[in-house]
Each structure stands twice: as structure tokens, then as C-alpha cells.
Protein backbone atom coordinates (compact mmCIF):
# COMPACT_ATOMS: atom_id res chain seq x y z
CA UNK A 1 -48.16 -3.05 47.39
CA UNK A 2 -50.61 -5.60 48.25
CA UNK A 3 -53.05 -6.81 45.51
CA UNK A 4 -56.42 -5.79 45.49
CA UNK A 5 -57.79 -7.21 42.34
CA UNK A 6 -57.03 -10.95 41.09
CA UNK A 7 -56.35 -10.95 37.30
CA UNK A 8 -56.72 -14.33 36.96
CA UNK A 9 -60.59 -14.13 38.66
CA UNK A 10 -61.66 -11.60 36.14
CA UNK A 11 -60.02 -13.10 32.99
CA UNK A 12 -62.50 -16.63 32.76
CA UNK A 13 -65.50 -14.71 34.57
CA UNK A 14 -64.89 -12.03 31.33
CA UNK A 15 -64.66 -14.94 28.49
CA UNK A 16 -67.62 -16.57 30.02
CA UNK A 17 -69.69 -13.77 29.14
CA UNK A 18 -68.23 -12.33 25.90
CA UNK A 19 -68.55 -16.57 24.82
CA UNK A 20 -72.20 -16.56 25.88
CA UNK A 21 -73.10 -13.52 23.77
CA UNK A 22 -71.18 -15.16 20.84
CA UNK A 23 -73.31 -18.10 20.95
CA UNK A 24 -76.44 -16.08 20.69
CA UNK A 25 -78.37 -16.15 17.14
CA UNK A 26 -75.91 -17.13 14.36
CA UNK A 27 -73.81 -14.25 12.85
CA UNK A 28 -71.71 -13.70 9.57
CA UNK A 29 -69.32 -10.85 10.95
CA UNK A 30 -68.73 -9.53 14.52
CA UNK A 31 -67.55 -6.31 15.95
CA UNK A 32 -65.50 -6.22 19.32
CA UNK A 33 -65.40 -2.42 20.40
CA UNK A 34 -63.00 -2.50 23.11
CA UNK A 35 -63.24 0.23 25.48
CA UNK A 36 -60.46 1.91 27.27
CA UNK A 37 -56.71 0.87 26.55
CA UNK A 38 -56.71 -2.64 25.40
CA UNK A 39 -52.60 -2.91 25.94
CA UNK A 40 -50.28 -0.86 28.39
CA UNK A 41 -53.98 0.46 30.38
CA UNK A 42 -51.91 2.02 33.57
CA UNK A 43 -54.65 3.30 35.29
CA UNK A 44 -55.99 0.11 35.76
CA UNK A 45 -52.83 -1.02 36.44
CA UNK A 46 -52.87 2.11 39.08
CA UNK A 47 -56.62 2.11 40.41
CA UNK A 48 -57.04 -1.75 40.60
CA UNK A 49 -53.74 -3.08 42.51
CA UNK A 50 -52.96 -6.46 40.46
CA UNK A 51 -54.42 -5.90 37.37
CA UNK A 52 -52.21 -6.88 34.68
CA UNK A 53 -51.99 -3.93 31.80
CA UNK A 54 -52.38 -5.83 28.96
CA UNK A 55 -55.28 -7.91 30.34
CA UNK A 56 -57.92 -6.97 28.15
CA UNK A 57 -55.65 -7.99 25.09
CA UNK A 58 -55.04 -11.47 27.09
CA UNK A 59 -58.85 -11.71 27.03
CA UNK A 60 -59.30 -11.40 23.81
CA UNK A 61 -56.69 -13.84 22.26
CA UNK A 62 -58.34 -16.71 24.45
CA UNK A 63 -61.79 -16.38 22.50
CA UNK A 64 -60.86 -14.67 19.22
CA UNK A 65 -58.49 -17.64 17.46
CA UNK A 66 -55.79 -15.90 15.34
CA UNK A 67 -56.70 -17.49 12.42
CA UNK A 68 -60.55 -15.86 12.36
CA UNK A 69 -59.70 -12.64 13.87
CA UNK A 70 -58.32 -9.64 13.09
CA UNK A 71 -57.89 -6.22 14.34
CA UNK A 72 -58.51 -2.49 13.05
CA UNK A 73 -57.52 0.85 14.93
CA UNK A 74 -59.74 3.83 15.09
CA UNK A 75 -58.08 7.56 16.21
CA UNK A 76 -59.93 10.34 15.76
CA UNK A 77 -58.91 13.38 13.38
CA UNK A 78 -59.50 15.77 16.38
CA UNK A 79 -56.96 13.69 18.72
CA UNK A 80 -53.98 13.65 15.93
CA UNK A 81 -54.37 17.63 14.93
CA UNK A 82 -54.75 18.99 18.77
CA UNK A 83 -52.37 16.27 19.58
CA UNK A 84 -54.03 14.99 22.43
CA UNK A 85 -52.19 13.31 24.33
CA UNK A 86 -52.14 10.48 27.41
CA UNK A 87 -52.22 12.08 30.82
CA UNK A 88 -50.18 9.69 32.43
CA UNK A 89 -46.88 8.80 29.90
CA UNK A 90 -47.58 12.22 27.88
CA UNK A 91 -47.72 10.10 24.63
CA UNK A 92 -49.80 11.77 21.58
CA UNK A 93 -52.88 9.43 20.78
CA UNK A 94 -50.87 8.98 16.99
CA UNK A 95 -47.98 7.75 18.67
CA UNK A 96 -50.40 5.46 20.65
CA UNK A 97 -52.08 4.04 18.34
CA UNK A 98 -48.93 3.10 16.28
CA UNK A 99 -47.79 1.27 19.56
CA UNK A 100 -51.40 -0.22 20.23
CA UNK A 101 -50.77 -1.61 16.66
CA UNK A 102 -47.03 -3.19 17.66
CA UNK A 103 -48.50 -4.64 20.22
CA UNK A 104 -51.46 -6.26 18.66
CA UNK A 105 -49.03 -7.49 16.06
CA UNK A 106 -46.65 -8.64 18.84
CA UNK A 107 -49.42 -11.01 19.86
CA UNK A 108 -49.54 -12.27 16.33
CA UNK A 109 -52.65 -10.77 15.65
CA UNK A 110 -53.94 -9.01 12.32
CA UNK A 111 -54.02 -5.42 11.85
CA UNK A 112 -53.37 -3.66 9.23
CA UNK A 113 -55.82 -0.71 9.08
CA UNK A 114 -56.19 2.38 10.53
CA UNK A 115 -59.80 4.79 10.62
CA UNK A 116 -58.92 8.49 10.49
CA UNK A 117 -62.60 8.78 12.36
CA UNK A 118 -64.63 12.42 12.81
CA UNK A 119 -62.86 13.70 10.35
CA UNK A 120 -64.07 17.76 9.12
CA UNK A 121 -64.33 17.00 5.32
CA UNK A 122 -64.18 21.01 4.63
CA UNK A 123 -60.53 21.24 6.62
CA UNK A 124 -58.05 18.00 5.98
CA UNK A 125 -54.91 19.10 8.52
CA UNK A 126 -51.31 18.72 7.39
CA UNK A 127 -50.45 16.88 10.72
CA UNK A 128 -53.30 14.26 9.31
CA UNK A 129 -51.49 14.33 5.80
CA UNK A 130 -48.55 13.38 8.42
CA UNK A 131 -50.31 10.64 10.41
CA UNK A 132 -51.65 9.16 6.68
CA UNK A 133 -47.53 8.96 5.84
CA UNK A 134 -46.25 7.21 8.77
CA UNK A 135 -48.96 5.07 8.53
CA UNK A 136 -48.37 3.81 5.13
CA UNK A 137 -44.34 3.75 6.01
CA UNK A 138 -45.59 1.27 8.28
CA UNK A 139 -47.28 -0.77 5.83
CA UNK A 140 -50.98 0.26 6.75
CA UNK A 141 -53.59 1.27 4.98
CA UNK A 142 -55.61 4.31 5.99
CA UNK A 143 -59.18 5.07 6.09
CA UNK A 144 -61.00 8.50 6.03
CA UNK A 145 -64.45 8.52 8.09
CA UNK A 146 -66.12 12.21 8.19
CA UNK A 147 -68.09 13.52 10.80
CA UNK A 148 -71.97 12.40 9.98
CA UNK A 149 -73.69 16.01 9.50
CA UNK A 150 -76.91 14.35 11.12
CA UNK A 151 -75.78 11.89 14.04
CA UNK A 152 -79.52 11.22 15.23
CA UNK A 153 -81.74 8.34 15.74
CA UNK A 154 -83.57 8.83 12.50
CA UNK A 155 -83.83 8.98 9.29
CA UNK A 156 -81.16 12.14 9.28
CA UNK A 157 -78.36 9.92 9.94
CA UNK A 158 -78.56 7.35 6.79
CA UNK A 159 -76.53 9.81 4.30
CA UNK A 160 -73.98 9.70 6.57
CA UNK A 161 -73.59 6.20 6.82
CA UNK A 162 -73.87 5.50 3.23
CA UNK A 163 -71.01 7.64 2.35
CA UNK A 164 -68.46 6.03 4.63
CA UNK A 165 -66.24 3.23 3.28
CA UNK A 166 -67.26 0.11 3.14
CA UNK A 167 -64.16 -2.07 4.37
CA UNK A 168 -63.24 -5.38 3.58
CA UNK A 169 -61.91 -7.70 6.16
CA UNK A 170 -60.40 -10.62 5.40
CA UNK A 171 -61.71 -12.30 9.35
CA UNK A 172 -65.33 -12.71 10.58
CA UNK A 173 -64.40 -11.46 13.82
CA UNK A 174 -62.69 -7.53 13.94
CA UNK A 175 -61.60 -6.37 16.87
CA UNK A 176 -61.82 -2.28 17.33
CA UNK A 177 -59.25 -0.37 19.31
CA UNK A 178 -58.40 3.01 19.89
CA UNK A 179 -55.77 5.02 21.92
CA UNK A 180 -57.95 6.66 24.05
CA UNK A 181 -62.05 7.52 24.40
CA UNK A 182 -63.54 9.81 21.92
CA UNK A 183 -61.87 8.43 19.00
CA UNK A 184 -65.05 7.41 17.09
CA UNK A 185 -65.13 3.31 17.84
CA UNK A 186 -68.64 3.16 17.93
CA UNK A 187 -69.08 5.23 14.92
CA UNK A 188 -66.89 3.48 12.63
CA UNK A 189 -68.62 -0.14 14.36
CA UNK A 190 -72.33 1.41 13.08
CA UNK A 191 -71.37 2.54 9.74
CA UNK A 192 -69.92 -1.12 9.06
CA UNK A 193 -73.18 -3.14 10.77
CA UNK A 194 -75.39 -0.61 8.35
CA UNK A 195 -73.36 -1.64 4.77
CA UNK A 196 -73.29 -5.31 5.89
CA UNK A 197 -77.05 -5.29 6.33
CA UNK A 198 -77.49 -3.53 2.83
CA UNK A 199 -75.59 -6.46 1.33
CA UNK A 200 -77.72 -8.77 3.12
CA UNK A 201 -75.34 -10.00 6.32
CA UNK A 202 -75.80 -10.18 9.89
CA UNK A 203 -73.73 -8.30 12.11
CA UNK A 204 -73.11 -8.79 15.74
CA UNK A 205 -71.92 -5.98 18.20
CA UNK A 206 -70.32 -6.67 21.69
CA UNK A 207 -68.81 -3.74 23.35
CA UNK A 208 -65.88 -4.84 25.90
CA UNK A 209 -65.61 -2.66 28.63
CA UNK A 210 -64.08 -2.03 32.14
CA UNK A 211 -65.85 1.74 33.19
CA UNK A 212 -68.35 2.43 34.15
CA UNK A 213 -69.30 -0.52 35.87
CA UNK A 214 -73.02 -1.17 35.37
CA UNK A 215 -73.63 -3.46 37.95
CA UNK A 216 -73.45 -0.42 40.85
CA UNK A 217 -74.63 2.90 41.10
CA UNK A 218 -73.67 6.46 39.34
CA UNK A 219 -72.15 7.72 42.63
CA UNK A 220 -70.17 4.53 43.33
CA UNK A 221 -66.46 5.32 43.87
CA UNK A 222 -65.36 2.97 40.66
CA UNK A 223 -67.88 5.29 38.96
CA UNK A 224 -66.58 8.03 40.03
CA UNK A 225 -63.21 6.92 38.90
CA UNK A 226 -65.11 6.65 35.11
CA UNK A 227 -65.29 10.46 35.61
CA UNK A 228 -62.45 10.96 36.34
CA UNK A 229 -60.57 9.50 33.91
CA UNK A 230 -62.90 11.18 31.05
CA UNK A 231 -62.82 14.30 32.43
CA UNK A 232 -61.30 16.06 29.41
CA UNK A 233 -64.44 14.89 27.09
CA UNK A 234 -66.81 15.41 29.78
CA UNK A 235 -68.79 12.10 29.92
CA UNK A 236 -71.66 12.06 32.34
CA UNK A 237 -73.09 9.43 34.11
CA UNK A 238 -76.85 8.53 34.00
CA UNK A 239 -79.12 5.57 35.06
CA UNK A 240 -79.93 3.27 32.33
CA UNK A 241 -83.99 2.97 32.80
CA UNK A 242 -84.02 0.84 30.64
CA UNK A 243 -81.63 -1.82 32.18
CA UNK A 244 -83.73 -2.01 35.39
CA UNK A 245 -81.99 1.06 36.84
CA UNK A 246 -78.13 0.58 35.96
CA UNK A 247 -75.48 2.62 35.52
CA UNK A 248 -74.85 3.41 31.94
CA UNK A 249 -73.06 6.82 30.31
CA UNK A 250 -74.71 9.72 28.31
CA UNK A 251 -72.96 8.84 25.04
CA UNK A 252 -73.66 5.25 25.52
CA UNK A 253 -77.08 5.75 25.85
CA UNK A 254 -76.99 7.91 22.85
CA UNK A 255 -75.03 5.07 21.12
CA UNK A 256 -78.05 3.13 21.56
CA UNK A 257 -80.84 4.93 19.80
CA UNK A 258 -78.74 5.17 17.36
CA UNK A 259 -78.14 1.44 16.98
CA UNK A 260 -82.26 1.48 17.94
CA UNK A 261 -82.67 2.63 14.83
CA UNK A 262 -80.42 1.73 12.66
CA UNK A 263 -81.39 -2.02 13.11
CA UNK A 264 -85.05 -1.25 12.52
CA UNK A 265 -84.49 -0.37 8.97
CA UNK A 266 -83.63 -4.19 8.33
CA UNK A 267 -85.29 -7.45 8.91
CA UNK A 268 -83.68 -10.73 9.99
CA UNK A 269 -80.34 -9.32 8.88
CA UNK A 270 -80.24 -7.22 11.83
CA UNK A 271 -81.72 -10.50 14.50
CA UNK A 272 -78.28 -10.05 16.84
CA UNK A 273 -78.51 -6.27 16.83
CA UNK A 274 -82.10 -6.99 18.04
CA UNK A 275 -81.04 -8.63 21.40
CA UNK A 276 -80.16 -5.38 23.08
CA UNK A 277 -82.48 -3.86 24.94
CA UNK A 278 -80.36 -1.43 26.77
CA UNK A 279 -77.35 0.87 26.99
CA UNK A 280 -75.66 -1.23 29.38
CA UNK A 281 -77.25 -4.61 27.47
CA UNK A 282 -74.95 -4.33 25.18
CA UNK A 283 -71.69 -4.64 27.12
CA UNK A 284 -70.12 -7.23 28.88
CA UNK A 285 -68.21 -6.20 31.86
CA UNK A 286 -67.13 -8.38 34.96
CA UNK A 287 -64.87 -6.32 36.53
CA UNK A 288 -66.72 -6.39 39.49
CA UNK A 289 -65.30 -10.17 39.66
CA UNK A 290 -61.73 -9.50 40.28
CA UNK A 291 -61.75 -7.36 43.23
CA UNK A 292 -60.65 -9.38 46.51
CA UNK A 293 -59.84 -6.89 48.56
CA UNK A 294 -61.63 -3.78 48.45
CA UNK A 295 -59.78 -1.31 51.27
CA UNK A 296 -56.96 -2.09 48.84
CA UNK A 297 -58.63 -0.81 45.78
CA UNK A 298 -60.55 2.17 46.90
CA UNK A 299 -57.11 3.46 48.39
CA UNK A 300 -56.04 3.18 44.97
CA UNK A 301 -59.14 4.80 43.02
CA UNK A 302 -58.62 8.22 45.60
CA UNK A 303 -55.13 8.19 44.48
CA UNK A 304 -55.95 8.01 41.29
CA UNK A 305 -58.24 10.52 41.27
CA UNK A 306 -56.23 13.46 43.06
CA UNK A 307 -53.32 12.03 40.82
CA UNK A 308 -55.74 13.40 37.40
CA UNK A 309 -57.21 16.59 39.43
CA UNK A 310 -53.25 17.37 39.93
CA UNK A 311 -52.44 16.78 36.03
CA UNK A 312 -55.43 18.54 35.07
CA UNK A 313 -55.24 21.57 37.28
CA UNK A 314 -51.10 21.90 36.64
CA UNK A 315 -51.53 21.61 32.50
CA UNK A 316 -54.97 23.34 31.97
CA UNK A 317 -55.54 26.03 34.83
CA UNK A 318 -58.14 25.99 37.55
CA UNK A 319 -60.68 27.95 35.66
CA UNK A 320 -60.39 24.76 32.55
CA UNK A 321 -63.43 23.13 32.05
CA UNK A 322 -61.55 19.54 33.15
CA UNK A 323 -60.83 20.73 36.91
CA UNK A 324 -64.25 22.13 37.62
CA UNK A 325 -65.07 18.42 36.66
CA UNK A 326 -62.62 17.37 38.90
CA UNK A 327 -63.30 19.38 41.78
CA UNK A 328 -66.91 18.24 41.46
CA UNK A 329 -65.60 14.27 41.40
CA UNK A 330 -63.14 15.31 44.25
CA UNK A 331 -65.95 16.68 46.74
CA UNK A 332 -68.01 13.57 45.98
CA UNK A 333 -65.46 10.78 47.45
CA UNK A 334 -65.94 11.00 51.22
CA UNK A 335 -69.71 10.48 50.04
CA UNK A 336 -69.05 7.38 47.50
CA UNK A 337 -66.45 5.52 50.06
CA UNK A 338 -69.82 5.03 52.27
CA UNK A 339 -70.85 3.08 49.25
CA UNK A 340 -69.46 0.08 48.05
CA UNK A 341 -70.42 -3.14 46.44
């Protein structure tokens, strides 16, 4: 199949951003929420022809050094007691993220925690019990994170956050993975920025992502692919006004009051969490960069897209929730391949 997206064009154009919002106002600990599959991501593999799966991972070792970086997996409590699983190898999320953590490990990279994230306090499942004992077989240590009653922008939210664990790394830089979207990243990334500003520390938060791309409108077919490929949570695509009109997510955007105010309950501790001014401000995302041949690549996204509808509609029915989403994204490509960069 002929290559539609260079690997080797996104991978500096990437570092040069995620270096530039290092460099920004000193820090004393940074979180890397990494969005999507960081390792063995096949439908970017799938949707952008040439994109190497383990890209994102290849990223990350060129401007995290080993030696002052370290990794931590999030899964969410939902994900291992439904067990959810991927919609393209039919691997549960627990498997997953035990195979996200090989291949961090491969890389000779740190990790050696695992968040439990979302987790109902009032009803701890046996299959989590389960998760919690292959985990520690595997010489991990386990963290519990319940669901915060009150996940609003105010003042609501704080009791939450100040009953989640405080965790110790032994790195100034931690990079957060997950198997899958939904697992609680963010979450687990605010809790942390809140107790290191209680003990006086400055956090810094860059969120590394590949959908939605922000640089091109809601109804753009890579966009559209975004949709698709959350279609199960049912993640919604909005204009970020505050980014000057670009394309940002509903949770994101949510994600960002939060952090809104969150920060304003500190003073210079919380200078880095200060430089966001948007949603979208506070990824960095040059996907955009690698595509050389776009014919190529929206060939690819279509597939893509009938090749979730299909999944959807053969393992949940055509009344589920996921395919009405589906159909929706399906009637909308004729429409988004009249728009393009």
C-alpha cells in the first residue's frame, strides 16, 4: 500500500513542540498524559498509511532521558469489571495495559505502578481483586483512585482530590498511559498537580495527543475519524471559543475548567498551569505534519470508519447506542471529503 503519512516528518515536528512547552516557566515535576495508544496504536497504523505503531512511544524516549523519566499506567475500574475490550485485536483493556507496561519496560523505561482510576468505593469487584493480583505477581504496585462525588469546576471538587493518594515518584518527569480512552488519565494527572501544589511544588501538564486534530474543523474527515473511534464513550466534538475557533472535545473542554480552577486556588506554585488558556492550548499535536499524500489517507480514514460501524453494528445490535453514532459519522463522509486541509 502506498504511504500516505511520513513518520519520520511528524516525529521532530512533534518533539519541537512538546520541547518548546518544556522550556516554558521552570517546573519541579511534569505530567505527560498521552492520549490514545502510546505502543501497538493500529488504527493509526490503519487510518494513516505509514505511521509506525509505536511512534508515539519513539517520541517520547527522544525528549524524556531514561534516567529522569518514568512511567505510570492508569485503567479504569469500569474497563477491567465490564471487560472492555479493544475493537480491533479483541484484547481486554487489563490485558492491555499489562502489555502497554512490557512494552514501556522493553524500551528500558520505568514503570512500576498501576491507577485502578473511577473506582465505585461502595462496590470493589472480584475481577478488580483479580487485576490487583496479577499486578502485584508482576511486581507492581497498585493504586486505588475513587470516583470524585463532585467532579465540577468549584469548590465541590476539592474533597475529592484530597482523598486520593498522593504518589511518590522517584523521576521529575511521569509519563501517563492508558489502554484505551476513558480510563481516568486526566483525573489521576489533576489529583497529583493539586497535592504537589499543597506541598508547595510546581507542576507542569502537557497532554500528547493525535485526535482530534485542532488545527481543522469539527466536520473534517480526521475528525470525524475521532468519532469514530470513541464511539462507544460517546465523545462529541465542539469548537474551542476559546482557542480562536478550534476544534477541541466536550470532555476536554470540561478537563479545562476543571484545571481553571484548580490552579486558581494556588499562587506561583501553579505559574505553568497558568499558561493555558484553552482546551486545545494545552495539547501539542502535529499530526497534521506527517501527511504527504492525502488521497492516500482519506481512503484509509473511510475504511476505517465502515471497518468500526461493521464491529459495532455485528457485536452490539443496530438499535446500540454506538451504531446510531456511527450511522450519524457514516452519513457525514461524502460531506467531510469536500473538506480537507
Amino acid at each position: 500500500m502506498k504511504n500516505g503519512f511520513d513518520s519520520d516528518r511528524f516525529k521532530p515536528a512533534q518533539k519541537k513542540q512538546i520541547r518548546k512547552s518544556k522550556a516554558r516557566n521552570g517546573y519541579d515535576f511534569l505530567l505527560l498524559e498521552v492520549g490514545g495508544k502510546p505502543t501497538r496504536d493500529n488504527n493509526s497504523e490503519r487510518s494513516f498509511p505509514g505511521y509506525r505503531p509505536g511512534l508515539k512511544l519513539e517520541v517520547i524516549k527522544g525528549e524524556f532521558p531514561n534516567d529522569e523519566t518514568e512511567a505510570v499506567c492508569v485503567i479504569s475500574a469500569n474497563a477491567i469489571t465490564t471487560e472492555r475490550k479493544r475493537n480491533d485485536t479483541e484484547a481486554s483493556y487489563s490485558s492491555e495495559a499489562f502489555s502497554l507496561i512490557d512494552d514501556f519496560k522493553n524500551q528500558g523505561l520505568t514503570i512500576n505502578k498501576v491507577i485502578i482510576a473511577r473506582n465505585d468505593p461502595h462496590n470493589k469487584s472480584k475481577k478488580i481483586e483479580k487485576f490487583e493480583k496479577e499486578a502485584e505477581y508482576r511486581g507492581l504496585r497498585t493504586f486505588i483512585f475513587n470516583e470524585n462525588g463532585c467532579y465540577v469546576p468549584d469548590k465541590r471538587i476539592l474533597p475529592g482530590l484530597e482523598t486520593t493518594p498522593y504518589i511518590e515518584f522517584d523521576r521529575k518527569n511521569v509519563i501517563v498511559v492508558s489502554p484505551g480512552a476513558g480510563s481516568g488519565k486526566f483525573g489521576f494527572c489533576l489529583s497529583q498537580m493539586y497535592h504537589l501544589m499543597r506541598r508547595g511544588l510546581t507542576p507542569k501538564y502537557i497532554k500528547f495527543e493525535t485526535l482530534p486534530v485542532a488545527k481543522v474543523r469539527p466536520d473534517h474527515l480526521i475528525n470525524l475519524l475521532y468519532e469514530a473511534v470513541t464511539a462507544d464513550i460517546g465523545d462529541k466534538l465542539e469548537v474551542d471559543e476559546n482557542a480562536g475557533n478550534a476544534t477541541s472535545y466536550k470532555r476536554d473542554k470540561e478537563n479545562f475548567k476543571l484545571l481553571e480552577y484548580v490552579r486558581s486556588r494556588f499562587g506561583k506554585e501553579a505559574r505553568c498551569l497558568r499558561e493555558y488558556k484553552s482546551a486545545t492550548s494545552m495539547g501539542v499535536n502535529e499530526l497534521k505534519e506527517g501527511i504527504i499524500n492525502e488521497n492516500v489517507v482519506k481512503a484509509a480514514i473511510v475504511g476505517e470508519i465502515h471497518r468500526r460501524h461493521a464491529y459495532h453494528l455485528l457485536e452490539d445490535g443496530e438499535e446500540s447506542a454506538e451504531v446510531k453514532r456511527l450511522d450519524s459519522i457514516v452519513a457525514r463522509i461524502p460531506t467531510a471529503l469536500k473538506v480537507w486541509m
